[in-house]
Protein backbone atom coordinates (compact mmCIF):
# COMPACT_ATOMS: atom_id res chain seq x y z
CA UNK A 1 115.49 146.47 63.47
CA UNK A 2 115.01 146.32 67.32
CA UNK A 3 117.84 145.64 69.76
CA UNK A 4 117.02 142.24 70.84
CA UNK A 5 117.25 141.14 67.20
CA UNK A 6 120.65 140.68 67.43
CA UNK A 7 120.14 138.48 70.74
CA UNK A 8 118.45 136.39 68.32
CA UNK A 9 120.85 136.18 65.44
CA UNK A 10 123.47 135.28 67.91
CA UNK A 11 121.63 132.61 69.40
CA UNK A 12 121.38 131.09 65.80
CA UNK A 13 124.40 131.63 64.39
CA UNK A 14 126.90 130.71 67.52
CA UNK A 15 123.96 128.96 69.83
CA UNK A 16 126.96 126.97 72.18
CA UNK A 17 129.38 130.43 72.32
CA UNK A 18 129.43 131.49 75.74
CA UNK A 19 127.72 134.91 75.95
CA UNK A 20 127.69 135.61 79.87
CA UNK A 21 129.83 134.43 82.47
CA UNK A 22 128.93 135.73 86.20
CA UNK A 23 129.23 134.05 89.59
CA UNK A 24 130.94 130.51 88.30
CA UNK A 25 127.61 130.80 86.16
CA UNK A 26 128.03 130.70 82.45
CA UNK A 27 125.28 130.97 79.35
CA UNK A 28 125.16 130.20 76.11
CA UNK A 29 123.86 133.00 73.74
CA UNK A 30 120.83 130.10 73.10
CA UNK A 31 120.76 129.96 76.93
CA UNK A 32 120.35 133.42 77.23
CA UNK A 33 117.76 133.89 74.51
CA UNK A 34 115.47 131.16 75.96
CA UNK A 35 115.93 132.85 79.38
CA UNK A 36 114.76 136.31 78.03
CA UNK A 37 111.81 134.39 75.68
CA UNK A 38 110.58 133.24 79.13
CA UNK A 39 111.12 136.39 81.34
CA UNK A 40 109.21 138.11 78.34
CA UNK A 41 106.21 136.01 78.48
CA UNK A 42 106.23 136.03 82.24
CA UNK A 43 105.97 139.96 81.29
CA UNK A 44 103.09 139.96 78.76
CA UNK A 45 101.25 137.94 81.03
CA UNK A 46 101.62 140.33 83.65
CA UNK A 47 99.87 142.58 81.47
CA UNK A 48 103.15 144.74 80.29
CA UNK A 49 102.70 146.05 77.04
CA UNK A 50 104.83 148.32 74.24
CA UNK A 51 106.14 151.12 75.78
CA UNK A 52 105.87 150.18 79.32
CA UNK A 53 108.73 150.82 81.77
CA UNK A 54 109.90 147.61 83.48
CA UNK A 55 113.24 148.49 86.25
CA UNK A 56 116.02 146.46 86.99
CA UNK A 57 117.27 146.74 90.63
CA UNK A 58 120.20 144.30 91.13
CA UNK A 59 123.93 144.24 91.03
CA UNK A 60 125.98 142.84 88.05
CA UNK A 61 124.69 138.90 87.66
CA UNK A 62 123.27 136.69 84.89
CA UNK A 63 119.81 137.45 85.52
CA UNK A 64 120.82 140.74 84.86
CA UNK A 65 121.41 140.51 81.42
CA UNK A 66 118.64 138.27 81.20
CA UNK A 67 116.53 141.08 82.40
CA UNK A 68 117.88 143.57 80.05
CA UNK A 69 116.47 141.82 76.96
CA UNK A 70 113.42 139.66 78.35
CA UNK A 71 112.07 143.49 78.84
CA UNK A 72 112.92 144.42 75.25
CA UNK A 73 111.12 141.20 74.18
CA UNK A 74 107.59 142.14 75.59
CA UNK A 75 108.03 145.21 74.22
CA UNK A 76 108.47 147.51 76.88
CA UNK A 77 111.96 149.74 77.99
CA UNK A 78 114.17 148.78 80.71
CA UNK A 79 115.12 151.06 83.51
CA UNK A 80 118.25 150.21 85.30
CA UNK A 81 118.71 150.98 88.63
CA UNK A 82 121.93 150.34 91.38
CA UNK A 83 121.24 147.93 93.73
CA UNK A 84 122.75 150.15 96.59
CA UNK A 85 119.57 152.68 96.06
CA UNK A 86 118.24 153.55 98.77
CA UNK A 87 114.31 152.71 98.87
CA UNK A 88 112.90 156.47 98.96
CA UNK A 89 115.04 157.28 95.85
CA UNK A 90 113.91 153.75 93.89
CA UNK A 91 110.51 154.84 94.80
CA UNK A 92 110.80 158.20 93.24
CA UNK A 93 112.30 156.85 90.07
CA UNK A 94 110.23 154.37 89.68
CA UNK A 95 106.93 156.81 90.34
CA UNK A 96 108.14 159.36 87.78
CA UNK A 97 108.23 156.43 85.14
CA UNK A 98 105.31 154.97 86.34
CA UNK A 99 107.17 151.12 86.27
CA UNK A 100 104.69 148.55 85.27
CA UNK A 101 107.16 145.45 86.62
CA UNK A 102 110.33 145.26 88.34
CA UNK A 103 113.50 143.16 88.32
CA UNK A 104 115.02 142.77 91.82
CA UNK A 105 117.08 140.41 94.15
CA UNK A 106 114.65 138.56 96.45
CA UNK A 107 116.89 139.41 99.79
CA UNK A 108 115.79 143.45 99.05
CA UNK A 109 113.36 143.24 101.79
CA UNK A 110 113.11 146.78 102.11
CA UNK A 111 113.18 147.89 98.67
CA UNK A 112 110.43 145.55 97.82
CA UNK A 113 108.33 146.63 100.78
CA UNK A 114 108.66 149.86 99.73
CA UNK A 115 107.54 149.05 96.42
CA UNK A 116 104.58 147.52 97.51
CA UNK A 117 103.67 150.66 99.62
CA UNK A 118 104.39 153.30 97.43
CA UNK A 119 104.36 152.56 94.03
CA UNK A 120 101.01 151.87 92.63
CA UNK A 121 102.04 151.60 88.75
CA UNK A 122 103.82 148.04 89.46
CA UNK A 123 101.35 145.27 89.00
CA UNK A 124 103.95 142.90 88.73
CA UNK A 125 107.46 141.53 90.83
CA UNK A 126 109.82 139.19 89.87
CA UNK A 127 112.92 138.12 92.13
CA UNK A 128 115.56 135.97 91.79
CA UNK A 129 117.99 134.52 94.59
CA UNK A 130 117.05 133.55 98.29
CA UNK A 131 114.38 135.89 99.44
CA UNK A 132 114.37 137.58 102.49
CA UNK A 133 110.96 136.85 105.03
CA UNK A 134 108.17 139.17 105.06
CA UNK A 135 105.13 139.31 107.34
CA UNK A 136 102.26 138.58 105.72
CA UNK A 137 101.84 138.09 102.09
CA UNK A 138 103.24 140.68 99.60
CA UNK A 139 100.46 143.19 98.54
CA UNK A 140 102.30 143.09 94.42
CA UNK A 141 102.09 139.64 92.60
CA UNK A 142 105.50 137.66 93.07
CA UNK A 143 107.46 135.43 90.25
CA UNK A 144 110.17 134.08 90.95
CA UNK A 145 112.95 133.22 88.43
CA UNK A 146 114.09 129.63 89.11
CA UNK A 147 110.91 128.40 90.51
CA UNK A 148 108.41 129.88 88.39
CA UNK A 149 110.11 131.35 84.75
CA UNK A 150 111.10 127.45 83.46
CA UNK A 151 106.90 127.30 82.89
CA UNK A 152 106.98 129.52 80.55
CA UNK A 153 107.51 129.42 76.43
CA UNK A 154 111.47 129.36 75.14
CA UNK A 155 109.98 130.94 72.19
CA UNK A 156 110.26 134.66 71.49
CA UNK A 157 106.58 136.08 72.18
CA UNK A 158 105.30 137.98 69.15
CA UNK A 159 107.51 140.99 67.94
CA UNK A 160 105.92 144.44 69.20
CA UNK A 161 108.25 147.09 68.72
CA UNK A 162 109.67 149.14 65.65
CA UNK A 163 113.29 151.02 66.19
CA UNK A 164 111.68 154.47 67.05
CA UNK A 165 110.07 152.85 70.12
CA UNK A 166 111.47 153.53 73.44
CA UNK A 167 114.31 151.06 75.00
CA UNK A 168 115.97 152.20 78.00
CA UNK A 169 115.19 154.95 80.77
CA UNK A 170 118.75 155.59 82.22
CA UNK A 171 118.68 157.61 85.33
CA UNK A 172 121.47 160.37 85.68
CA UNK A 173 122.20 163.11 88.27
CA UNK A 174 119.87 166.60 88.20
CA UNK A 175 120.60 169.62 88.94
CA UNK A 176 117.78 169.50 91.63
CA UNK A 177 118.79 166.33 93.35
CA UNK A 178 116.52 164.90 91.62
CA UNK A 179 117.53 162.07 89.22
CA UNK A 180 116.47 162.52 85.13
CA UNK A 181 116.15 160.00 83.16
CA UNK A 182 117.40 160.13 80.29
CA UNK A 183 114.99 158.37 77.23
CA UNK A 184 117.00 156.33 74.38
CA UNK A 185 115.01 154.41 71.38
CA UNK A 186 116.33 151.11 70.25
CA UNK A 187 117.97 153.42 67.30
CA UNK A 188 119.84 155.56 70.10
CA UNK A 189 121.04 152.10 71.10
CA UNK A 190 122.21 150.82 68.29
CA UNK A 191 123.79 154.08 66.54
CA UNK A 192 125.97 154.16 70.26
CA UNK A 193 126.79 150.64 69.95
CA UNK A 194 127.75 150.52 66.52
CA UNK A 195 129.77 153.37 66.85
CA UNK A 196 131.89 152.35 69.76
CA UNK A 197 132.34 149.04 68.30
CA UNK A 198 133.98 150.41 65.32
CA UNK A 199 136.50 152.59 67.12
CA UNK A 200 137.02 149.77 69.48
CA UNK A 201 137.75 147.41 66.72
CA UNK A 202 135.60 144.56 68.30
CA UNK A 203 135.21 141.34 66.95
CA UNK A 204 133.05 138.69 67.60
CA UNK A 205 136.33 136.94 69.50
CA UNK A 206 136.41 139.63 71.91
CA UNK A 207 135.97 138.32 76.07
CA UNK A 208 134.63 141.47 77.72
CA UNK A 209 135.58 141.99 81.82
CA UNK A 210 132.89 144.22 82.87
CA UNK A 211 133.53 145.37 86.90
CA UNK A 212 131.25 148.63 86.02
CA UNK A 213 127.65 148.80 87.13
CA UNK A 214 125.04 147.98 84.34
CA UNK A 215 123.59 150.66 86.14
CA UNK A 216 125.89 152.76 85.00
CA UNK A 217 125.50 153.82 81.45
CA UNK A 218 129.17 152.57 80.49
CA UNK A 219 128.35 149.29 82.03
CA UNK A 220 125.23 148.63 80.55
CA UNK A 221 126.79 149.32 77.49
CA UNK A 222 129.35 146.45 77.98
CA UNK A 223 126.72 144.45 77.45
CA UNK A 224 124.78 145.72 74.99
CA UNK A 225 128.05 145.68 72.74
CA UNK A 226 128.87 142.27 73.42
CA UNK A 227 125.41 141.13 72.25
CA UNK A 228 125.50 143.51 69.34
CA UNK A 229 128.52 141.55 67.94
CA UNK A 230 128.48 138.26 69.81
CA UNK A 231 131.29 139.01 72.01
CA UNK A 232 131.33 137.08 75.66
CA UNK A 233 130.86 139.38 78.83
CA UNK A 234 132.27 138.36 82.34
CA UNK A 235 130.47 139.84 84.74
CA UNK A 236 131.70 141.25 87.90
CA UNK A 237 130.17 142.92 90.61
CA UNK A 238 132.71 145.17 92.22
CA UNK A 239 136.37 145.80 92.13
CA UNK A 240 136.87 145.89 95.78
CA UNK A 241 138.83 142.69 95.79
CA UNK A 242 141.53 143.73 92.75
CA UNK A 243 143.40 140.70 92.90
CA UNK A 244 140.22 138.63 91.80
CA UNK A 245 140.05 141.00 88.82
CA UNK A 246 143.26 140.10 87.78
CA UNK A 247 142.70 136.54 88.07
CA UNK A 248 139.29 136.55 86.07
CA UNK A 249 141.85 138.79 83.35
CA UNK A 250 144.08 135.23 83.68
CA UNK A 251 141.95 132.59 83.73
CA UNK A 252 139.32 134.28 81.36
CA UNK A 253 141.94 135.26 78.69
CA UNK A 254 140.47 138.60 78.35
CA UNK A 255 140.98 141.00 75.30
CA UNK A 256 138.47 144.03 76.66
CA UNK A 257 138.82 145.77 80.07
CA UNK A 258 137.06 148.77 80.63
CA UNK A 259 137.66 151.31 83.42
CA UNK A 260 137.43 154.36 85.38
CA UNK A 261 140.22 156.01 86.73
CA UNK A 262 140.02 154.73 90.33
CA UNK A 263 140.25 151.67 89.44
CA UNK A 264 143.35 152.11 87.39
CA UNK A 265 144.74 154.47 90.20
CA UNK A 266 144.29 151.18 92.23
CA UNK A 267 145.74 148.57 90.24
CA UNK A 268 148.88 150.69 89.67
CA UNK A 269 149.04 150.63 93.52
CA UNK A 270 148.96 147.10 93.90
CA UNK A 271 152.18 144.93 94.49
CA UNK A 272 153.64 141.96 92.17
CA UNK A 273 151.77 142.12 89.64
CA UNK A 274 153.01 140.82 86.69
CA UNK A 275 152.31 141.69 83.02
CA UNK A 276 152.28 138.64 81.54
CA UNK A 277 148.69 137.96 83.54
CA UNK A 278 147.70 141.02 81.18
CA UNK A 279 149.31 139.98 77.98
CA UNK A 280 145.94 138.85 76.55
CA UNK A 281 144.41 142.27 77.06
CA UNK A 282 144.16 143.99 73.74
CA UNK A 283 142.92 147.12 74.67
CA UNK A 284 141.59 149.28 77.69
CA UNK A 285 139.44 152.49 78.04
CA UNK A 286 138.66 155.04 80.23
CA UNK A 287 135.54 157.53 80.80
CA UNK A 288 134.08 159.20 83.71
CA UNK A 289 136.80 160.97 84.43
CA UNK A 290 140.24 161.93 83.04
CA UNK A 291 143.22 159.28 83.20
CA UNK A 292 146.35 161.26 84.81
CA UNK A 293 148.86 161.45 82.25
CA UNK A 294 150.88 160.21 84.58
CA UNK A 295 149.01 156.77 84.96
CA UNK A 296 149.20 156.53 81.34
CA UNK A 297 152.43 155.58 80.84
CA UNK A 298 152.50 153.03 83.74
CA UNK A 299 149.62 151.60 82.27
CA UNK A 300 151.76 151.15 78.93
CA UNK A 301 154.09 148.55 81.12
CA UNK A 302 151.38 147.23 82.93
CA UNK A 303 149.14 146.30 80.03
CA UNK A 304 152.13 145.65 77.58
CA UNK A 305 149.87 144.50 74.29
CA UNK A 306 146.92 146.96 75.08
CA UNK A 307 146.17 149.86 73.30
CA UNK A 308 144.81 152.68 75.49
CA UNK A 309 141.35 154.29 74.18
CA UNK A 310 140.72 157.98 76.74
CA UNK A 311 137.39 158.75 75.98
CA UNK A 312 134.79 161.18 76.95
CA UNK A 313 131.06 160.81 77.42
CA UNK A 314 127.44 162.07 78.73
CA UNK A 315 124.48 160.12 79.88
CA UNK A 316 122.56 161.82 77.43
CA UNK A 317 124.26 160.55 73.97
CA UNK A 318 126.28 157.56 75.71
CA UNK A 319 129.62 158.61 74.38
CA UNK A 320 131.01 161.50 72.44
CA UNK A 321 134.78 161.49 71.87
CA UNK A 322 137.65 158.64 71.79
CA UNK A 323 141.20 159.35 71.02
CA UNK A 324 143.06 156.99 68.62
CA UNK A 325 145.95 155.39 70.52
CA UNK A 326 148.60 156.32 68.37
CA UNK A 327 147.72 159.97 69.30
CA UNK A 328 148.00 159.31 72.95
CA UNK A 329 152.01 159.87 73.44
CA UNK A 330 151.65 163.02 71.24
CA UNK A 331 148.49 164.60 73.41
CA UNK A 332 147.89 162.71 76.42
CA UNK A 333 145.61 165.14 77.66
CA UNK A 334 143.24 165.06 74.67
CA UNK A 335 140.12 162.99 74.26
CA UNK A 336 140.27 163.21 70.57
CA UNK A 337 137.33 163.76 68.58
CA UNK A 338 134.10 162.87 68.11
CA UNK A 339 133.35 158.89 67.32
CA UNK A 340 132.38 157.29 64.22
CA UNK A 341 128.82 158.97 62.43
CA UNK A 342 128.63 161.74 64.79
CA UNK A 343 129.39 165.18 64.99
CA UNK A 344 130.98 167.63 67.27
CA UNK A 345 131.88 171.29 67.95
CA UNK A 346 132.43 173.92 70.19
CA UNK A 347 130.07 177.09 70.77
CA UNK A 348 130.37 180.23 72.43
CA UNK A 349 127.61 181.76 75.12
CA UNK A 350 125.77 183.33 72.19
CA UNK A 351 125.86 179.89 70.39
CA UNK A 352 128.23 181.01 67.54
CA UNK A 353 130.84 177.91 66.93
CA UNK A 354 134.60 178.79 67.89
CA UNK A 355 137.66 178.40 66.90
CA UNK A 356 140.81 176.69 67.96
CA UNK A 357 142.11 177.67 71.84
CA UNK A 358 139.11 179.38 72.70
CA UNK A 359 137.04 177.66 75.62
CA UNK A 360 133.11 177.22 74.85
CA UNK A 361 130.24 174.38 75.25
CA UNK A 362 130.69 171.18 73.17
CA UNK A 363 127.84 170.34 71.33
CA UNK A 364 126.76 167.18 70.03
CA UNK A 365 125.30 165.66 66.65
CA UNK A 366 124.28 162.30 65.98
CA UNK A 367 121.61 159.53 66.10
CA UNK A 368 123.08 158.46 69.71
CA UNK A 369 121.44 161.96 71.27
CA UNK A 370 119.08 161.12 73.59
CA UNK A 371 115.00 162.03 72.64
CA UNK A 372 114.67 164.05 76.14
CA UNK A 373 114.71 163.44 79.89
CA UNK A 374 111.21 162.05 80.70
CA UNK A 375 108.55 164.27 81.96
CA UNK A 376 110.78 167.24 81.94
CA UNK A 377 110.21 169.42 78.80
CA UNK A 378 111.58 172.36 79.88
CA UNK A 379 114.60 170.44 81.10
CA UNK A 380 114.87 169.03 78.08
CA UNK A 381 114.61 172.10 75.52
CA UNK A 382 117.67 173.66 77.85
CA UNK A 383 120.22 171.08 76.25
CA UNK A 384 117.97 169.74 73.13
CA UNK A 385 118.17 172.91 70.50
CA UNK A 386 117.65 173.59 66.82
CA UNK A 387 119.79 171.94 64.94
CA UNK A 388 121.24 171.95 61.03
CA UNK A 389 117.41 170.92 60.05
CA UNK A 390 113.56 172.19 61.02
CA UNK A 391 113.31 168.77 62.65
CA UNK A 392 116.53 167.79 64.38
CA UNK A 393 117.91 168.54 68.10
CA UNK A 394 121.35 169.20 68.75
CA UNK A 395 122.33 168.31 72.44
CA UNK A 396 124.77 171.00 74.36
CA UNK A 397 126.31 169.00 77.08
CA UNK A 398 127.12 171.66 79.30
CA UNK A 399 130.76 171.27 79.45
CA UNK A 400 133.43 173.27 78.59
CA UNK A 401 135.67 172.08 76.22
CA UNK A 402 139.31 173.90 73.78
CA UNK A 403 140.53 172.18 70.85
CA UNK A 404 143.67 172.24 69.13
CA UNK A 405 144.96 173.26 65.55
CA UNK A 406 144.01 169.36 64.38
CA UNK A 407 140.52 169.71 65.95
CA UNK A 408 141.14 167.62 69.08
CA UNK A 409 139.61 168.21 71.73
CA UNK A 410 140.38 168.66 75.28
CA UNK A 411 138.18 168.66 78.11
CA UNK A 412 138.07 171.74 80.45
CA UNK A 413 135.74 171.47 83.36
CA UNK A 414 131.79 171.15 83.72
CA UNK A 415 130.17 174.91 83.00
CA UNK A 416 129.61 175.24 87.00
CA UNK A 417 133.03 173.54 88.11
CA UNK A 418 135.09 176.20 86.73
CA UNK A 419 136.91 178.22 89.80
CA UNK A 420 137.21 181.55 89.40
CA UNK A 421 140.00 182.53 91.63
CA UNK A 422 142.07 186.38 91.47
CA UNK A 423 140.18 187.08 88.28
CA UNK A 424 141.18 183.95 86.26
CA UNK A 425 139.30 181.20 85.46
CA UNK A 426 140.92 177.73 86.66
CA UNK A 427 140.15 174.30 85.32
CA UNK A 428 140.00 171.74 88.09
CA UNK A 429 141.39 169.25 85.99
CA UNK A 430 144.61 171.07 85.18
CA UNK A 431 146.00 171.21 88.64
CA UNK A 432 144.55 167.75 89.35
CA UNK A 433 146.68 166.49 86.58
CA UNK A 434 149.87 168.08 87.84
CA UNK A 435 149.11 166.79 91.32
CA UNK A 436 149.14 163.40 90.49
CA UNK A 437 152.35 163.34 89.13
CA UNK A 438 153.62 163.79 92.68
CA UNK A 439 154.90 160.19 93.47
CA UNK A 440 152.97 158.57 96.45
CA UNK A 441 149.47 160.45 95.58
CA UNK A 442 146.74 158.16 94.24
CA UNK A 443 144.12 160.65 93.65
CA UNK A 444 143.16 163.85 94.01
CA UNK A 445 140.13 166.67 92.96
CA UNK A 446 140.04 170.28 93.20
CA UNK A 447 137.47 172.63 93.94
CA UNK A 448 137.11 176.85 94.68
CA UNK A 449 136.30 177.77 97.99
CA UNK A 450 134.82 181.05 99.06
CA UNK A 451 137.68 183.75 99.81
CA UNK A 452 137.34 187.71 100.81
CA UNK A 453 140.36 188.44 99.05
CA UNK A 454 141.07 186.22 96.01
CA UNK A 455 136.41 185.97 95.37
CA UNK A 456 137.53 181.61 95.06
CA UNK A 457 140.87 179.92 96.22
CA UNK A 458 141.86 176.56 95.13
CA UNK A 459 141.53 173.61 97.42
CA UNK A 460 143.50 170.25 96.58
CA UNK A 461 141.90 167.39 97.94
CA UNK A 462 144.35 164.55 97.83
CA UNK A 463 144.11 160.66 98.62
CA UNK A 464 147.85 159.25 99.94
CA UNK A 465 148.63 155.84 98.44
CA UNK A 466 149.74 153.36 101.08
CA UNK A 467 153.06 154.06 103.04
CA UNK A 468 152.80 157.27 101.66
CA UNK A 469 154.38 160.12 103.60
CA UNK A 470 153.44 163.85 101.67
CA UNK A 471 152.48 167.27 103.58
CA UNK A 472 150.78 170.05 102.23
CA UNK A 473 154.17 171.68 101.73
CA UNK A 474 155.18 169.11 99.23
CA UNK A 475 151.99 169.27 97.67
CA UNK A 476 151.91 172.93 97.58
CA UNK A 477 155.60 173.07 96.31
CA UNK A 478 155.11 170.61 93.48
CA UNK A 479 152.51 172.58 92.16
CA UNK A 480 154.01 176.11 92.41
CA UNK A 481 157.12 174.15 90.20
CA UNK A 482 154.58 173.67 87.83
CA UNK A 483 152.21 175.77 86.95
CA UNK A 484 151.01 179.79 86.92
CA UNK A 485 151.03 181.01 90.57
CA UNK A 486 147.11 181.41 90.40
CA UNK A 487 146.70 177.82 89.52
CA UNK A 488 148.51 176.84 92.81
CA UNK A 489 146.45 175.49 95.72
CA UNK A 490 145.63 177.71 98.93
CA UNK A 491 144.67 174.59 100.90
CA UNK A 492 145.35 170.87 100.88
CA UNK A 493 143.39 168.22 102.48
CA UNK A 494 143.93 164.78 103.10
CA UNK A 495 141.56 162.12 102.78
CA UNK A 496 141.55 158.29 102.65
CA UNK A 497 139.63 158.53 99.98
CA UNK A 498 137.24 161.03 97.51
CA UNK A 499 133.61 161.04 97.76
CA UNK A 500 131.98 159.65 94.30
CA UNK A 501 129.08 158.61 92.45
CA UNK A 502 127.67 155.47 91.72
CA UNK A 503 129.20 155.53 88.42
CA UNK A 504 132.92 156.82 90.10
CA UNK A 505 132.70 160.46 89.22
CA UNK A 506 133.51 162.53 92.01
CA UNK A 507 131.43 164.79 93.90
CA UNK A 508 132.91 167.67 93.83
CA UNK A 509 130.40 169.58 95.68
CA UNK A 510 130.61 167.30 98.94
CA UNK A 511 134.53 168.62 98.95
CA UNK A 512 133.73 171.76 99.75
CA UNK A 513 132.13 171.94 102.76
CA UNK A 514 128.82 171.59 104.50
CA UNK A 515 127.35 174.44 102.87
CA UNK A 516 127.78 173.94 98.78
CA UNK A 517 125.46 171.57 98.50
């Protein structure tokens, strides 16, 4: 079974249930199918074929989704890519892939230019929306996808791919600069999806608020879950205007909202709100970063009926860990343990599995692990190793990672975050944690800075909500109430806000200073 099959089912089982809803615009999952049936014979056409690489450079909109499974129906793999790229990085992502086709907004004059200068692979373009004017007529063939898509078949072209076959490229940071992308077959998919659905306890009932990036591997994922179980996805394309979010929560009746922890740090900022415009959210989970254990519990009275899923995950496997709700009072700095048919443990430097309280890399097991990061081999033997059998990779995520007497785990710091500061080793994420307790801070990171005396000291980067009024003295103070004296910053900075990825992790190198890049 491929993917897209269940794009199909859904469209005859429940052809007039709403599967997308984005911009006012809403589709039916028979809407939707048609739409990819004609995008994917637009495709073929163009001469894409199995295994070709087709990107998707947009923001979060119906022809987005669209996109996502028109490319699995001609057979090829779709690479998503965030609409805010800047051209010289599209063009190197889309040159390492070689792209036969790409996906894009008509108004990204420059993008597109740049695609026609620099990327010979792409024989064919297909835009959607207004398009912006060009001089002179565009040196790659142009579709477009209101004019020019409705000519083509609503019928599924014929079925090309098997589940071993390559279905998504998804880009992630390198240690280089240089993005990886990260190669998942249609089984990858589908073991991810059908995992997280289970813990989850979806349902076909399910209305989905996705403000993440499809992008973004826990975006795209929104959808591909929805479709895997006929759920209905609203789409939205940033959460920079919150009190929209909360309206589409309203109006939409929705039981899913997934998040990262700035967004949460927001909405617990935000004034008169009240919980009955939540009441029909069942639950709500977090990735990308650690939820505070202080936002937590004001999440609990926010979100009155939801239950609260922390979770951890990696690019290269999707996700890894959840922790069952009930466990969240009990150890609300766990992420639990590792999600339905998948396994998980911790190893030492020497690769030699450890036991509880003792810090080592978390390795990962499971049909969800990624085949490699394309064109990188020796990249990819460094995290794929031998596993259990001759014929299976294990993949070591490079973070560091304790669990407790019950086998939960608890997330430590990436292997090159950790500060090492008077001879100890400090996890970021333990004095971040304490720091945000301190009423009036909305965020805050923590990285080592170079020191003659101490080799590292801790700096505490902090983001004031509004109306806030804190010092470094009260920052400073809190923490030395709190925790070992060599866990206590040396210096606190105030920012309006943290520097992050596209997906909302932050960069902690950029907090450093100009020279730890």
């Amino acid at each position: 079974m491929v993917f897209d099959d269940y794009l199909t089912q859904n469209a005859v089982q429940w052809p007039g249930k709403e599967a997308c809803i984005a911009d006012d615009r809403r589709s039916t999952y028979a809407e939707l199918d048609a739409a990819a049936n004609r995008l994917a014979h637009a495709l073929v056409d163009a001469g894409v074929g199995r295994g070709d690489r087709v990107a998707v450079f947009m923001e979060n909109r119906l022809e987005a989704a669209v996109s996502v499974f028109g490319v699995l129906r001609a057979g090829a793999a779709f690479v998503m890519v965030n609409p805010t790229t800047k051209p010289d990085k599209l063009c190197y992502m889309l040159n390492d892939c070689a792209a036969a086709a790409v996906i894009a907004v008509g108004r990204s004059k420059a993008a597109l230019e740049a695609i026609d200068a620099e990327v010979p692979s792409v024989r064919q373009v297909i835009t959607c929306g207004p398009t912006a004017p060009t001089e002179g007529a565009p040196a790659k063939p142009r579709l477009d996808f209101d004019s020019d898509l409705p000519a083509f078949p609503a019928g599924p072209p014929p079925r090309r791919c098997i589940d071993m076959d390559l279905a998504a490229i998804i880009y992630t940071s390198g240690s280089t600069g240089r993005p990886k992308g990260v190669t998942m077959t249609h089984r990858n998919v589908i073991s991810a999806a059908d995992s997280i659905t289970q813990y989850l306890q979806n349902v076909p009932e399910d209305i989905i608020l996705n403000v993440l990036p499809l992008s973004f591997d826990y975006g795209l994922y929104q959808l591909l879950m929805s479709v895997r179980l006929g759920m209905t996805l609203v789409l939205e394309k940033t959460f920079a205007y919150p009190y929209r979010i909360v309206q589409h929560i309203r109006e939409e009746r929705v039981t899913g909202f997934p998040g990262v922890p700035t967004m949460f740090a927001i909405l617990l900022q935000m004034k008169d709100l009240d919980p009955a415009d939540f009441d029909t959210v069942r639950y709500i989970s977090n990735t990308g970063a650690a939820l505070p254990p202080a936002h937590i519990e004001r999440l609990g009275g926010l979100f009155r009926n939801a239950r609260i899923y922390s979770m951890y995950g990696v690019t290269e496997c999707k996700r890894v860990t959840y922790l069952p709700p009930e466990e969240l009072e009990r150890r609300p700095a766990s992420v639990g343990k590792g999600m339905p048919n998948e396994e998980v443990w911790i190893v030492d430097d020497k690769g030699n599995p450890v036991g509880p309280g003792v810090v080592g890399e978390l390795v990962v097991r499971g049909s969800n692990v990624m085949q490699g990061y394309w064109g990188l081999p020796e990249e990819t033997a460094a995290v794929l190793r031998p596993g259990r059998y001759p014929w299976e990779r294990v993949l070591y995520t490079g973070d560091l990672f304790k669990m407790d007497d019950e086998g939960f785990l608890y997330f430590v710091s990436r292997k090159d975050d950790i500060i090492k500061s008077r001879g100890e080793k400090v996890s970021p994420r333990e004095v971040e944690s304490v720091i945000v307790e301190i009423d009036g801070v909305q965020e805050a990171a923590v990285v080592g800075i170079p020191d003659e005396i101490l080799g590292q000291a801790i700096k505490a980067v902090v983001v004031k909500a509004p109306g806030a009024d804190l010092d470094q003295r009260d920052v400073i103070g809190h923490c030395s109430r709190r925790l070992e004296s060599f866990l206590v910053p040396k210096v606190v900075e105030f920012r309006d806000a943290l520097p992050k990825t596209d997906s909302g992790k932050v960069k902690h190198k950029a907090l450093k200073g100009p020279d730890a890049a």
